[in-house]
Protein backbone atom coordinates (compact mmCIF):
# COMPACT_ATOMS: atom_id res chain seq x y z
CA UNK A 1 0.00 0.00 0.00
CA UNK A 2 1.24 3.44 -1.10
CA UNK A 3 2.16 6.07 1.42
CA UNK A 4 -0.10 8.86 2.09
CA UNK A 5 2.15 10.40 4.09
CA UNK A 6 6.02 10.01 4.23
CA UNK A 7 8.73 11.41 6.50
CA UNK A 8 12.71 10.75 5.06
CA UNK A 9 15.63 11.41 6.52
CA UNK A 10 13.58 14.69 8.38
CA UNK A 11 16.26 16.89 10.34
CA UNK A 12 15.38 20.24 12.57
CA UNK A 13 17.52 22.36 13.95
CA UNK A 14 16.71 25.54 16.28
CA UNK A 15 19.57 28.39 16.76
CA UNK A 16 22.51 28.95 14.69
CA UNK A 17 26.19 28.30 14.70
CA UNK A 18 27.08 27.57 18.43
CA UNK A 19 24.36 28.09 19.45
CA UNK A 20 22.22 25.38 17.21
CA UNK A 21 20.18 22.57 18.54
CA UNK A 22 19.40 19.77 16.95
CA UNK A 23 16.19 18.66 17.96
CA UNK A 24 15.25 15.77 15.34
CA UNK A 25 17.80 13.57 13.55
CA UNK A 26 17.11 11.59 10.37
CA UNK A 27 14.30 10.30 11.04
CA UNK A 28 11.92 8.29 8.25
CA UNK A 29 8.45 6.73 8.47
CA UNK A 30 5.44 6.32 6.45
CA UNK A 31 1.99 6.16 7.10
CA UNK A 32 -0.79 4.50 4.49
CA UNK A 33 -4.19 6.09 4.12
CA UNK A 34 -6.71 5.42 6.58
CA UNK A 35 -4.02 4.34 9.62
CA UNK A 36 -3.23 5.35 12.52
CA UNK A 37 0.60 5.66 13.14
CA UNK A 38 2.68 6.24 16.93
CA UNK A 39 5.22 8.39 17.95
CA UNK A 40 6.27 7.98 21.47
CA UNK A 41 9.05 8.63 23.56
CA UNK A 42 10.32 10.58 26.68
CA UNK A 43 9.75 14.68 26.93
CA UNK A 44 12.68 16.35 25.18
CA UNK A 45 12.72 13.44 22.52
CA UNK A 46 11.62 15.25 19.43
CA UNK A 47 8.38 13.82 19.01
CA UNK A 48 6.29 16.70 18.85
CA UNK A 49 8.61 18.87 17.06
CA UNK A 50 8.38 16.09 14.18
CA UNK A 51 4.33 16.88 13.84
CA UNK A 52 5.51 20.81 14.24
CA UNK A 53 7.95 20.25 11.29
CA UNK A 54 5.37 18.52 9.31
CA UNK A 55 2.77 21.51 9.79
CA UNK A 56 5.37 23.89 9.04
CA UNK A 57 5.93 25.17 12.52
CA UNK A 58 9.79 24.25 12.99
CA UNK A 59 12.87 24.82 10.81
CA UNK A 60 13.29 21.83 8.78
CA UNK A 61 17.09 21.52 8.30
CA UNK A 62 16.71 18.34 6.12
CA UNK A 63 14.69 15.57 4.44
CA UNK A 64 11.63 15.43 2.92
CA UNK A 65 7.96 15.25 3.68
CA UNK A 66 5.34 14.38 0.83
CA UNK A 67 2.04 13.95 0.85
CA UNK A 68 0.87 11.73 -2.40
CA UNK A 69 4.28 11.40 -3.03
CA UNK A 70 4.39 15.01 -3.65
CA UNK A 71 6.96 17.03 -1.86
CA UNK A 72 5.33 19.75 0.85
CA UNK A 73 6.59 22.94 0.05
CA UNK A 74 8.05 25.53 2.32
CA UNK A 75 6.14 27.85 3.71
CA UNK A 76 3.08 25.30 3.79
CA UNK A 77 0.31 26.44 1.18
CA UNK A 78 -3.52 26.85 2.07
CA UNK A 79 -4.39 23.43 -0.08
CA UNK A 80 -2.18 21.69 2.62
CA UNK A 81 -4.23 22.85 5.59
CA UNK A 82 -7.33 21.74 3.66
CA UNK A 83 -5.83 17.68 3.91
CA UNK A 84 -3.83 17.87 7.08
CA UNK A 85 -5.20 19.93 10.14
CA UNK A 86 -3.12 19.39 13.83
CA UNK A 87 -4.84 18.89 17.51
CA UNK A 88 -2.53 20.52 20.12
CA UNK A 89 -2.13 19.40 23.75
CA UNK A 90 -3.91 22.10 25.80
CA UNK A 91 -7.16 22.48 24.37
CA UNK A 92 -7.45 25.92 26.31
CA UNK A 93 -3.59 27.85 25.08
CA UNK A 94 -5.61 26.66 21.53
CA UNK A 95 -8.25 28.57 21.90
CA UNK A 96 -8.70 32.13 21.76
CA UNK A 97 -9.86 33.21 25.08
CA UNK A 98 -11.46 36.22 23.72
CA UNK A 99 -13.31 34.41 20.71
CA UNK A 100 -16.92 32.23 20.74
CA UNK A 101 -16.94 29.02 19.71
CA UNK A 102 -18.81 30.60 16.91
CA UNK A 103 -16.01 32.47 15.49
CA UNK A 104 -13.37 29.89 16.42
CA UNK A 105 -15.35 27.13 14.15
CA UNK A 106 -16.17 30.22 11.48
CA UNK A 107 -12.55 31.38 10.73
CA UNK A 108 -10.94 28.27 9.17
CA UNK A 109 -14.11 28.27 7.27
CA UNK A 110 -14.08 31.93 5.99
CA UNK A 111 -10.28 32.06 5.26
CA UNK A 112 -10.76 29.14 2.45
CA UNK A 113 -13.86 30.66 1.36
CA UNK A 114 -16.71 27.65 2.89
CA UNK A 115 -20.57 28.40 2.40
CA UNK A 116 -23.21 27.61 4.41
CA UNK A 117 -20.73 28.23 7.51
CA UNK A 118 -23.18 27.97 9.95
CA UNK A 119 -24.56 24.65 9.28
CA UNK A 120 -21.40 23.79 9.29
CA UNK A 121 -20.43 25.11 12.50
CA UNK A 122 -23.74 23.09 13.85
CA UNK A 123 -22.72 20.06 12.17
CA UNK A 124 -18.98 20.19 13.73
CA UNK A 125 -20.25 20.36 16.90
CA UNK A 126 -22.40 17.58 16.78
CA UNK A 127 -20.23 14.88 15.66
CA UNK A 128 -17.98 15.97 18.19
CA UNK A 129 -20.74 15.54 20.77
CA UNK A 130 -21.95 18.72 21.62
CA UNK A 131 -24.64 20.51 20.84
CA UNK A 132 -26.04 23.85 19.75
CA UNK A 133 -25.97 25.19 23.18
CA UNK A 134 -22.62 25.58 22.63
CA UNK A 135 -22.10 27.51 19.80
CA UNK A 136 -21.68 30.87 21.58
CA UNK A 137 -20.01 29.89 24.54
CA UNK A 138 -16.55 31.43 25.34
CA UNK A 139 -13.80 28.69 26.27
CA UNK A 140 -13.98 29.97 29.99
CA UNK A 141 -17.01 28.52 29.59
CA UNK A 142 -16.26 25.12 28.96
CA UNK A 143 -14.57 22.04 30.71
CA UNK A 144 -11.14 20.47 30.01
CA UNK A 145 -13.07 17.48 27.92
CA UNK A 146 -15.25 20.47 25.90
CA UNK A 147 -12.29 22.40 25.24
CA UNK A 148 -10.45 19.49 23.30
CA UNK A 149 -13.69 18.50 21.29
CA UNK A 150 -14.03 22.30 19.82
CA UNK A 151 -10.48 22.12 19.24
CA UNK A 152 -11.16 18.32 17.36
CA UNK A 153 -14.21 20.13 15.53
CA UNK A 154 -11.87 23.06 14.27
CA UNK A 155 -9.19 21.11 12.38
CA UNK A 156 -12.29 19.15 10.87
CA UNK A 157 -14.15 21.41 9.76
CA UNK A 158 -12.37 21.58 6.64
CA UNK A 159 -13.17 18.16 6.04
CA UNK A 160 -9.10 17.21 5.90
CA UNK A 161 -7.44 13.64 5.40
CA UNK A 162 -4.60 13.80 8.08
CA UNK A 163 -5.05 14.71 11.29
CA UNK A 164 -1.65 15.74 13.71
CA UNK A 165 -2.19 14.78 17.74
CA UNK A 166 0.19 16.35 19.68
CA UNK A 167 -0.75 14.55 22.91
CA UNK A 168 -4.37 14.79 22.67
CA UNK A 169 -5.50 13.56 25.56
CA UNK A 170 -2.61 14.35 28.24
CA UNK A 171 -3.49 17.75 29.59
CA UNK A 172 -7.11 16.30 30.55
CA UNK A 173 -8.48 14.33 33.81
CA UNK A 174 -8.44 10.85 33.30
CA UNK A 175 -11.80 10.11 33.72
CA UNK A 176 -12.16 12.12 30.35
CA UNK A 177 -9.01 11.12 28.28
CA UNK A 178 -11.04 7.67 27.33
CA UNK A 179 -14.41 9.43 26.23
CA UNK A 180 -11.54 11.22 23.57
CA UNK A 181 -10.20 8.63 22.49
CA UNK A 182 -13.31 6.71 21.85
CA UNK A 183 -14.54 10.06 19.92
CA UNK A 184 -11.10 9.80 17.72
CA UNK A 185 -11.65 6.49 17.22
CA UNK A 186 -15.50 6.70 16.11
CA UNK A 187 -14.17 9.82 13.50
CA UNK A 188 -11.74 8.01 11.83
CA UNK A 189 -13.99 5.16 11.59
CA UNK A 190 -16.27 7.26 10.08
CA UNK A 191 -14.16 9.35 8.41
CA UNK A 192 -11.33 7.12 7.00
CA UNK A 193 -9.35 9.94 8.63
CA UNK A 194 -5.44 9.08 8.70
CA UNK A 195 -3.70 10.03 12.35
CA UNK A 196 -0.14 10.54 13.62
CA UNK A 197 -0.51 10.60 17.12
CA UNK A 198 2.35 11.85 19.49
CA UNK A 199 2.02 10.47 22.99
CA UNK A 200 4.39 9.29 26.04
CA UNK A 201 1.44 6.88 27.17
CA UNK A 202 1.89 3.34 25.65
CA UNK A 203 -1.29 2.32 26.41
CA UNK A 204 -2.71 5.29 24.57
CA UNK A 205 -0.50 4.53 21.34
CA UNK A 206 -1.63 0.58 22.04
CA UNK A 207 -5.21 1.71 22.00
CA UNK A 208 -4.91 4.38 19.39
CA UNK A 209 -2.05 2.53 16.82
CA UNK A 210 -1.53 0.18 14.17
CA UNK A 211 2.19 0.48 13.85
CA UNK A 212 4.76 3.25 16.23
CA UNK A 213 8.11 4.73 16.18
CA UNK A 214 9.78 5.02 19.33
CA UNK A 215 12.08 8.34 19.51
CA UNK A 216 14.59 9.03 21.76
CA UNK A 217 17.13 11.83 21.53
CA UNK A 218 15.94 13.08 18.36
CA UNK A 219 16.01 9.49 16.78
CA UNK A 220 13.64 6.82 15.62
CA UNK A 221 15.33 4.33 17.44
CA UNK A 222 12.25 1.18 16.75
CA UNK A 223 9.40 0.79 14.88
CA UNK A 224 6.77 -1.96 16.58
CA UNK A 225 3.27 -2.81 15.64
CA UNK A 226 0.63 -3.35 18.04
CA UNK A 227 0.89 -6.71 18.51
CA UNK A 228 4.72 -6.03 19.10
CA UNK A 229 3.70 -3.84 22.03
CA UNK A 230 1.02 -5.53 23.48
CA UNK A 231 3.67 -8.63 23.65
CA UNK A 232 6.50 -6.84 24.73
CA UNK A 233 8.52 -7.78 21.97
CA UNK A 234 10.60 -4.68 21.39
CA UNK A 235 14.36 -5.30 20.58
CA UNK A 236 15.64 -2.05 21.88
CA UNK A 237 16.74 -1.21 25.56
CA UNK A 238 14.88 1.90 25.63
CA UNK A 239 11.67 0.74 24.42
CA UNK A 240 11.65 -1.77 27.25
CA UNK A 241 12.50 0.31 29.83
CA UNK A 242 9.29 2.48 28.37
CA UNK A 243 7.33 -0.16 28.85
CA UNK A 244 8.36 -1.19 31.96
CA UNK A 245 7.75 2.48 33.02
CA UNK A 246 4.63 3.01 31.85
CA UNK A 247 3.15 -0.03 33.62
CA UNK A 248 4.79 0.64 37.00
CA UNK A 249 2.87 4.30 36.56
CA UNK A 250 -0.18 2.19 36.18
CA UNK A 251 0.37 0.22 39.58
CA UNK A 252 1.10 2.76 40.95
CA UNK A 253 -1.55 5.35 40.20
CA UNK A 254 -4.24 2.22 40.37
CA UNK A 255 -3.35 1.07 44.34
């Protein structure tokens, strides 16, 4: 199966001379239509700067990203935020505080020229599971769990392909990560939306994933499937000790 997305060799660098940083290292991966591909790895490892660096948010030093086997170019045009839209960890920094959810769900729509932009508006908020009592709220207004479903109905309300999840679910209580995750689930079901999710919980990648790249340093340093994780098969010292992390965090928190 063809790529729909593709990642090679993908460097970025911050700062210049001395002074540079660099914060991803040749990294590849590629992800087919309709799955849903991991990234995990420790804070500091790169992983969200990769979905930054695909959205056109950080420097790309080197590499290539394509979409269709087309090369993205630099800066990112207005046809690419029509296929690939990005959810961002805190639903509130997201949000205009000053803005309803109106005008939050309006703007994408207005900038590429949408009609009928508040039907749509209605019709974003429902799938997302709220309702019209909603629509001119302020995100004061609104829970933790709310928060991230506007911010789910704004990247797709342009109807894209590929959606970006920078931690989706890791600034919210976790008695209301699992109702988003079941909500990103039931999209791309419906959908046949494509996700890259970025995440440092394995159980989240395990419930979310098909297939994962495990980053450390900057580096890809194993790809897994699902089954791979779920059996602990992972070759690489770090990925174990991930694993063996992220269930003693689930003792833990659970006794």
């Amino acid at each position: 199966m063809s790529a729909l997305l593709s990642v090679d060799d993908l460097s970025v660098t911050f700062g210049h001379g001395a002074d540079a940083v660099q914060a991803v290292r040749g990294i590849a991966f590629a992800v087919a239509e309709g799955e849903s591909f991991g990234i995990v790895g420790e804070s500091g490892s790169g992983k969200s700067t990769v979905l930054r660096a695909i959205c056109g948010l950080a420097p790309v030093s080197g590499g290539r990203i394509a979409l269709d086997g087309a090369a993205i170019p630099a800066p990112r045009r207005a046809d690419f935020y029509r296929r690939v839209q990005m959810v961002f960890q805190d639903p509130y920094a997201s949000l205009h505080p000053r803005h309803t959810i109106d005008r939050v769900l309006s703007e994408p729509l207005a900038i590429h020229g949408f009609g009928a932009r508040g039907a749509r508006v209605e019709a974003a908020l429902e799938d997302v599971g709220l309702g019209h009592g909603f629509r001119f709220r302020y995100p004061h207004q609104l829970s933790g769990g709310q928060r991230q479903r506007v911010a789910i109905a704004r990247a797709l309300i342009l109807e894209p392909k590929i959606l970006l999840l920078d931690e989706p679910t890791s600034a919210l209580d976790a008695s209301i990560q699992a109702e988003v995750l079941n909500l990103l689930d039931r999209l791309r079901a419906e959908r046949g939306l494509t996700y890259v999710l970025v995440s440092h919980d394995l159980a989240v990648v395990a419930h979310m994933c098909e297939r994962l790249a495990v980053m450390q340093n900057g580096r890809v340093v194993e790809e897994l499937t699902r089954d791979a994780l779920r059996g602990h098969a992972a070759e690489q010292d770090y990925t174990r000790t991930l694993l063996r992390a992220s269930e003693g965090f689930r003792k833990d928190g659970a006794t």
